[in-house]
Protein backbone atom coordinates (compact mmCIF):
# COMPACT_ATOMS: atom_id res chain seq x y z
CA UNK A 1 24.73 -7.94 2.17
CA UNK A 2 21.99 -7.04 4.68
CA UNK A 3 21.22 -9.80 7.64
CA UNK A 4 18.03 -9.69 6.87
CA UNK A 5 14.77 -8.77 4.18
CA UNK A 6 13.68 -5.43 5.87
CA UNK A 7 17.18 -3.66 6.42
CA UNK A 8 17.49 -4.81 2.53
CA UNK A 9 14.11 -2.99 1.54
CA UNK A 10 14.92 0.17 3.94
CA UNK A 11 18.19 0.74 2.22
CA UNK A 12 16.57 0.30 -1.11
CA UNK A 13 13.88 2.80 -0.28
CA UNK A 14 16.47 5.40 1.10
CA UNK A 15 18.34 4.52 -2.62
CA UNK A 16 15.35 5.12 -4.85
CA UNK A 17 14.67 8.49 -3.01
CA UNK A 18 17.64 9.60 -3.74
CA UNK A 19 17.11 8.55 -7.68
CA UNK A 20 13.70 10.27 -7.76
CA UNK A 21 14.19 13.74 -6.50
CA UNK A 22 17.62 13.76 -8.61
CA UNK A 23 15.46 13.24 -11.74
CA UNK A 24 12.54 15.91 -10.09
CA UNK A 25 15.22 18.48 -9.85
CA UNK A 26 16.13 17.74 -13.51
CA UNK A 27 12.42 18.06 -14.73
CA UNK A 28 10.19 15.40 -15.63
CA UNK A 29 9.32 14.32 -18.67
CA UNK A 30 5.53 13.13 -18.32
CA UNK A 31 4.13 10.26 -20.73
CA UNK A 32 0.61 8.31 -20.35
CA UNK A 33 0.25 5.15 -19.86
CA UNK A 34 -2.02 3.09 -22.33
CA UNK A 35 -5.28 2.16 -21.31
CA UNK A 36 -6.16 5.72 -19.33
CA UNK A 37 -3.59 4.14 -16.50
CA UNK A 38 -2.67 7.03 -15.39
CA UNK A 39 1.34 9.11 -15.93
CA UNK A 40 4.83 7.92 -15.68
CA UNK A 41 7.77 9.55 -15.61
CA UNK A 42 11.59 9.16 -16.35
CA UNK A 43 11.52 8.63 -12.50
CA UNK A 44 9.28 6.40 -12.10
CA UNK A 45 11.28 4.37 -14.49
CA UNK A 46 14.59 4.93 -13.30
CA UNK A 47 13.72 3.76 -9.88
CA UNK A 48 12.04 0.73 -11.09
CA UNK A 49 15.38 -0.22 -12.89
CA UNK A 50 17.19 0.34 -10.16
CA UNK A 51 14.99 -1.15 -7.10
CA UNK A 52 15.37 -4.42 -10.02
CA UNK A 53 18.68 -4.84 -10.57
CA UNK A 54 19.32 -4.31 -6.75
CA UNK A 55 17.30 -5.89 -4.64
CA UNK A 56 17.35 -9.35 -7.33
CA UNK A 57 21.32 -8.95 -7.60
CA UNK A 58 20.84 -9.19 -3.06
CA UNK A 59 18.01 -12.20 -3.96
CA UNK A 60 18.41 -13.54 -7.14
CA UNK A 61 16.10 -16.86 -6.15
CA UNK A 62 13.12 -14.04 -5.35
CA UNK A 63 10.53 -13.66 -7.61
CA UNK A 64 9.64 -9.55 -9.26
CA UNK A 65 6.17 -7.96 -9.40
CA UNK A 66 6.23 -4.09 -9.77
CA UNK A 67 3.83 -1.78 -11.72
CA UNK A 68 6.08 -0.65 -14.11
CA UNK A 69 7.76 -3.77 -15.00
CA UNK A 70 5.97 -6.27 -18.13
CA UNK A 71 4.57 -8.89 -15.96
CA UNK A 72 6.71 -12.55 -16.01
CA UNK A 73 4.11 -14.99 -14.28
CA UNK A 74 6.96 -16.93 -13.50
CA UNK A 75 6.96 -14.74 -10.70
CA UNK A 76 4.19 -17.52 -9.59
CA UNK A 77 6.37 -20.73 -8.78
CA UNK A 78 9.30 -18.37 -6.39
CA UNK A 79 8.70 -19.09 -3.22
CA UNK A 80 9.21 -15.42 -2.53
CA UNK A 81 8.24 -12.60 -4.42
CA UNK A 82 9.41 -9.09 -4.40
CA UNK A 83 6.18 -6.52 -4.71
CA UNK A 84 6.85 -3.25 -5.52
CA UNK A 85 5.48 0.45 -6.37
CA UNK A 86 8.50 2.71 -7.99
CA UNK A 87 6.69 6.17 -6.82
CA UNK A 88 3.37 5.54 -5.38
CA UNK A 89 1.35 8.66 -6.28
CA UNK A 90 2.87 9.89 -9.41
CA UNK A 91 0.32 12.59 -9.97
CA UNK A 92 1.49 14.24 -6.37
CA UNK A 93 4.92 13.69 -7.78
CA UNK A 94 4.47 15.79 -11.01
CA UNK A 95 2.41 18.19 -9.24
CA UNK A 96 5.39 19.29 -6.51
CA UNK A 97 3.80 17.59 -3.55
CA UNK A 98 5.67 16.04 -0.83
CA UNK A 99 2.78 13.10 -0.31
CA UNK A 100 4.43 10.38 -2.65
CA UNK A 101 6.36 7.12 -1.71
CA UNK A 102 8.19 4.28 -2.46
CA UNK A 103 6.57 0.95 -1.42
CA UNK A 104 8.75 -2.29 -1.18
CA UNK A 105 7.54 -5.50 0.16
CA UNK A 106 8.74 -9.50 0.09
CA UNK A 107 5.95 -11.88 0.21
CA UNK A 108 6.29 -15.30 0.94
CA UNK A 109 3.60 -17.98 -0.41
CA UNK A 110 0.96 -15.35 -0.40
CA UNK A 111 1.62 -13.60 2.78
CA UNK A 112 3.69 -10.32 3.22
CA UNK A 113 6.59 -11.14 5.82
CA UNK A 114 8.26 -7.56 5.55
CA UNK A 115 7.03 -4.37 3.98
CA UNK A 116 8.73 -0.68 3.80
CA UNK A 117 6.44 2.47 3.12
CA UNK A 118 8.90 5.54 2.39
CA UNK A 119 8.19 9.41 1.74
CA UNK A 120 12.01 10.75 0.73
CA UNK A 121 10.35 14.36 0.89
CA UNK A 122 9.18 14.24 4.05
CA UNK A 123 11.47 11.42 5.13
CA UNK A 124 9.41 8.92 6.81
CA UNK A 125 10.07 5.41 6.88
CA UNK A 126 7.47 3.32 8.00
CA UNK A 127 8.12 -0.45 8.04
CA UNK A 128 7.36 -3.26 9.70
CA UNK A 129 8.36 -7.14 9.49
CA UNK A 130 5.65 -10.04 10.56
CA UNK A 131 5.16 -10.66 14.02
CA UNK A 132 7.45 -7.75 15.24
CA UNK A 133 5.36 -4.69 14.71
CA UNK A 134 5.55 -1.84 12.99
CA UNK A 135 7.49 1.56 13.13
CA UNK A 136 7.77 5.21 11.51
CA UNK A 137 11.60 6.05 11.67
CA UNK A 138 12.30 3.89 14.37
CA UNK A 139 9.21 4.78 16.86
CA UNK A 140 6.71 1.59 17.46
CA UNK A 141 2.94 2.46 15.23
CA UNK A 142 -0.35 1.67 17.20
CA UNK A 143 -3.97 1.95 15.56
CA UNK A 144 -6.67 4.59 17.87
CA UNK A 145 -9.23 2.16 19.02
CA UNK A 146 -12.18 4.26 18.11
CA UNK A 147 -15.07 1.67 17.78
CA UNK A 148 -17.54 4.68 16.80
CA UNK A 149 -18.53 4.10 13.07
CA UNK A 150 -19.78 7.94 13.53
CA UNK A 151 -17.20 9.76 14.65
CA UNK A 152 -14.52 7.99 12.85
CA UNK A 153 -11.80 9.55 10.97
CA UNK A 154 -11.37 7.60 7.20
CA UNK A 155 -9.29 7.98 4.69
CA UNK A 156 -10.63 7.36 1.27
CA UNK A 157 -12.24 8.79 -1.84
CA UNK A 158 -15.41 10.42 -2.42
CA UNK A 159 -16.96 7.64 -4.64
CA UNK A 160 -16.86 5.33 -1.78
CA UNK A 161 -19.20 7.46 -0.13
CA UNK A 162 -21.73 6.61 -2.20
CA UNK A 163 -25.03 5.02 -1.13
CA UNK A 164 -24.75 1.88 -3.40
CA UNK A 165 -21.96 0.54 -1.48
CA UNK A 166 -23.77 0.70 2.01
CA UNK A 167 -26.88 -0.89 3.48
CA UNK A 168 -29.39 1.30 5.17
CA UNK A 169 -27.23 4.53 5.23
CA UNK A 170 -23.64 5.37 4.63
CA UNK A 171 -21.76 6.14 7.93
CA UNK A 172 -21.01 9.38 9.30
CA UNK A 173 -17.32 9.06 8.87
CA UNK A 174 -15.26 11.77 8.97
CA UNK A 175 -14.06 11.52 5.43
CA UNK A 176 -10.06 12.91 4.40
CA UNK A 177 -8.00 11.31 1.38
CA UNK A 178 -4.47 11.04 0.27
CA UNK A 179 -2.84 10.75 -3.09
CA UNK A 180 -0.92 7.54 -1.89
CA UNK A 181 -2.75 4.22 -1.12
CA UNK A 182 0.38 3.35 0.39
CA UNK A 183 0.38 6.49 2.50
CA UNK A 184 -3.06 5.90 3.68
CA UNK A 185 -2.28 3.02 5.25
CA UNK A 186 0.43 4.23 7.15
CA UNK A 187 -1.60 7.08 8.31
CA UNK A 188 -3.85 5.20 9.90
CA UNK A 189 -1.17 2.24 11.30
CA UNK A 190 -0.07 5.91 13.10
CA UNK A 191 -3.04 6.57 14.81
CA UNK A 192 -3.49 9.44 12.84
CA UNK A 193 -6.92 8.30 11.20
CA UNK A 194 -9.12 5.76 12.38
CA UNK A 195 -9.42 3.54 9.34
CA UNK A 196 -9.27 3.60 5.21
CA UNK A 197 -11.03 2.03 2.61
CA UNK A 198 -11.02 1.33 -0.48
CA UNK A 199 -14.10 -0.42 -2.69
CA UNK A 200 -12.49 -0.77 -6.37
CA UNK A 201 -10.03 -3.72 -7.21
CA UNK A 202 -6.67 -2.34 -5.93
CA UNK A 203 -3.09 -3.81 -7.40
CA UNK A 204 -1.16 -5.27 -5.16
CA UNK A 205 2.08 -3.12 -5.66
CA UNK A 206 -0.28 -0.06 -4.00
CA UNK A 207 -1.12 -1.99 -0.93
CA UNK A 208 1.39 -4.91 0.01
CA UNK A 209 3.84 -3.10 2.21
CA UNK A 210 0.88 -0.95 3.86
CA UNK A 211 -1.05 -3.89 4.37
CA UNK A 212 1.78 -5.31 6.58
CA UNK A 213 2.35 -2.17 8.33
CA UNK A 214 -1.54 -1.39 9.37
CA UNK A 215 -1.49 -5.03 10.51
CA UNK A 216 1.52 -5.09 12.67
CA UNK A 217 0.29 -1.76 14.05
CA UNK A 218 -3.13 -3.45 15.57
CA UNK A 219 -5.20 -3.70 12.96
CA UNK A 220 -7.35 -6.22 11.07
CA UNK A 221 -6.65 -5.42 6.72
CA UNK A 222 -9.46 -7.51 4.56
CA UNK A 223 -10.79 -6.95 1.15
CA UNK A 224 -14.32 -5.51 0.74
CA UNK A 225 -15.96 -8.55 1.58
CA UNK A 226 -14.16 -9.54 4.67
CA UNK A 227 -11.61 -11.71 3.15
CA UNK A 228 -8.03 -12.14 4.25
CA UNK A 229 -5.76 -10.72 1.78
CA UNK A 230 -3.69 -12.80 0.09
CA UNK A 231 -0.38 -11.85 -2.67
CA UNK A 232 1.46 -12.65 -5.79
CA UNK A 233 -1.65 -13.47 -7.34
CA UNK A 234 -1.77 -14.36 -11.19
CA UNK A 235 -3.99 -11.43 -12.00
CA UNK A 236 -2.29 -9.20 -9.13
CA UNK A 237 -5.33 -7.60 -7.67
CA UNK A 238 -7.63 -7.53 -4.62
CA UNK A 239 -10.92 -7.28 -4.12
CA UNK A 240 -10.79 -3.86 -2.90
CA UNK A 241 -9.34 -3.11 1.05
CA UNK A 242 -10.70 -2.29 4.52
CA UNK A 243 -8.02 -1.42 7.48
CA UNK A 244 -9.15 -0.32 10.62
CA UNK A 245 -8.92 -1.45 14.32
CA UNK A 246 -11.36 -5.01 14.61
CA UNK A 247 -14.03 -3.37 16.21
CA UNK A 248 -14.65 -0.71 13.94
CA UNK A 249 -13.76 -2.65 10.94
CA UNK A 250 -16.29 -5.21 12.01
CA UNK A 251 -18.63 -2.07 11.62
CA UNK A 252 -17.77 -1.20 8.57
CA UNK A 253 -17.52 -5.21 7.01
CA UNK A 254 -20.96 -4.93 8.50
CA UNK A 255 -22.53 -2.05 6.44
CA UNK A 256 -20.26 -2.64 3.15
CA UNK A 257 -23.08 -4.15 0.40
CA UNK A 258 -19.74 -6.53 -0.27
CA UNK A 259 -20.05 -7.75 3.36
CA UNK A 260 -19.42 -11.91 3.28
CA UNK A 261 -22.19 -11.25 6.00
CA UNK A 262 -24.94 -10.24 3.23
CA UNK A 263 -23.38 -11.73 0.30
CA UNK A 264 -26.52 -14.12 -0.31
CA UNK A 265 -29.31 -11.44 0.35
């Protein structure tokens, strides 16, 4: 039994790699989800079984949210919850690219204590556990401290972009995107972008164990508004997500329409 929560997650992550290019090389077999909720595949199922029965047969007093498991709200009086995303970025899955993950995190009354972010294809394991930092196969993560809204580097999707969501103007970010919400947030915990956003409600399974990382990397991870995040949430959901180092996200909480800052004007 692992000493402790994030050598448990790592070797689950390394486990449901293993599970999901097994069933890639096999060929997928594609359904859609109800509701326009995008694909799933065999995969995606498999490894949800799998990361299940595991990681609750290592904690059986922890509590189970995952997007591809029927919600038990009971899930609400554990003390500690595991939150999890089988394959983060199915549709890069199907499609043959490498840009898809597994994301595994515990959280603990509302807060994420340890958090694993892992790409078997390209074979990155980012994690990080509260207080001690973060790290991409073993090498510490630090955020760039860009603190000009102009020249910054973001990660995130076109429809943020648009005017409605900004006062005055919309920034002259840089704009890129990934697949993986997961991804994103270790991208920028790595320096390699200077912050990511996201405006529309975002499940908690897609951002718990990137949340973590970006944080113990340097930097400050709100909702839209501002907000400190909080997890295992009866509807699991938050209002949207903002990661960058604190003085450019104070730029962008600044300019964001959902800005705490503006909320009564």
């Amino acid at each position: 039994m692992p000493v402790n929560d994030l050598d448990l997650l790592i070797d689950a992550a390394r486990e449901a790699g293993e599970i999901a290019k097994h069933h890639k090389a096999k060929g997928l077999k594609i359904d859609d989800k109800p509701d326009d909720a995008g694909p799933v595949t065999q995969a995606d199922l498999a490894v949800d079984n799998a990361l299940r029965e595991g990681l609750l047969a290592e904690r059986p007093g922890f509590g189970w949210l995952s997007e591809e498991t029927d919600d038990d709200l009971e899930r609400l009086s554990a003390r500690r919850v595991f939150v999890v995303d089988p394959i983060d970025g199915t549709r890069s899955f199907i499609a043959g690219e490498p840009t898809w993950a597994h994301s595994l995190a515990v959280v603990e009354y509302g807060v994420v204590t340890h958090g694993v972010v892992y790409l078997p294809e390209l074979d990155l394991m980012y994690a990080a556990q509260k207080t001690d930092g973060a790290s991409c196969n073993g090498e510490p993560l630090n955020v760039t401290r860009q603190t000009n809204i102009d020249a910054a580097r973001v990660l995130a999707t076109k429809p943020n972009m648009d005017p409605k969501h900004w006062r005055a103007s919309v920034p002259g970010f840089r704009r890129s995107h990934r697949p993986s919400l997961a991804y994103r947030l270790c991208l920028v915990a790595q320096g390699r972008y200077d912050a990511m956003l996201t405006l529309q409600s975002s499940w908690e399974w897609d951002i718990a164990a990137g949340a973590l990382i970006l944080a113990e990397a340097g930097a400050t991870v709100t909702d839209r508004s501002g907000t400190a995040l909080r997890f295992n949430n009866e509807v699991p959901q938050t209002a949207g997500l903002v990661g960058a180092y604190s003085g450019l996200h104070a730029q962008i909480a600044d300019k964001l329409v959902y800005s705490t800052k503006h909320e009564n004007t």
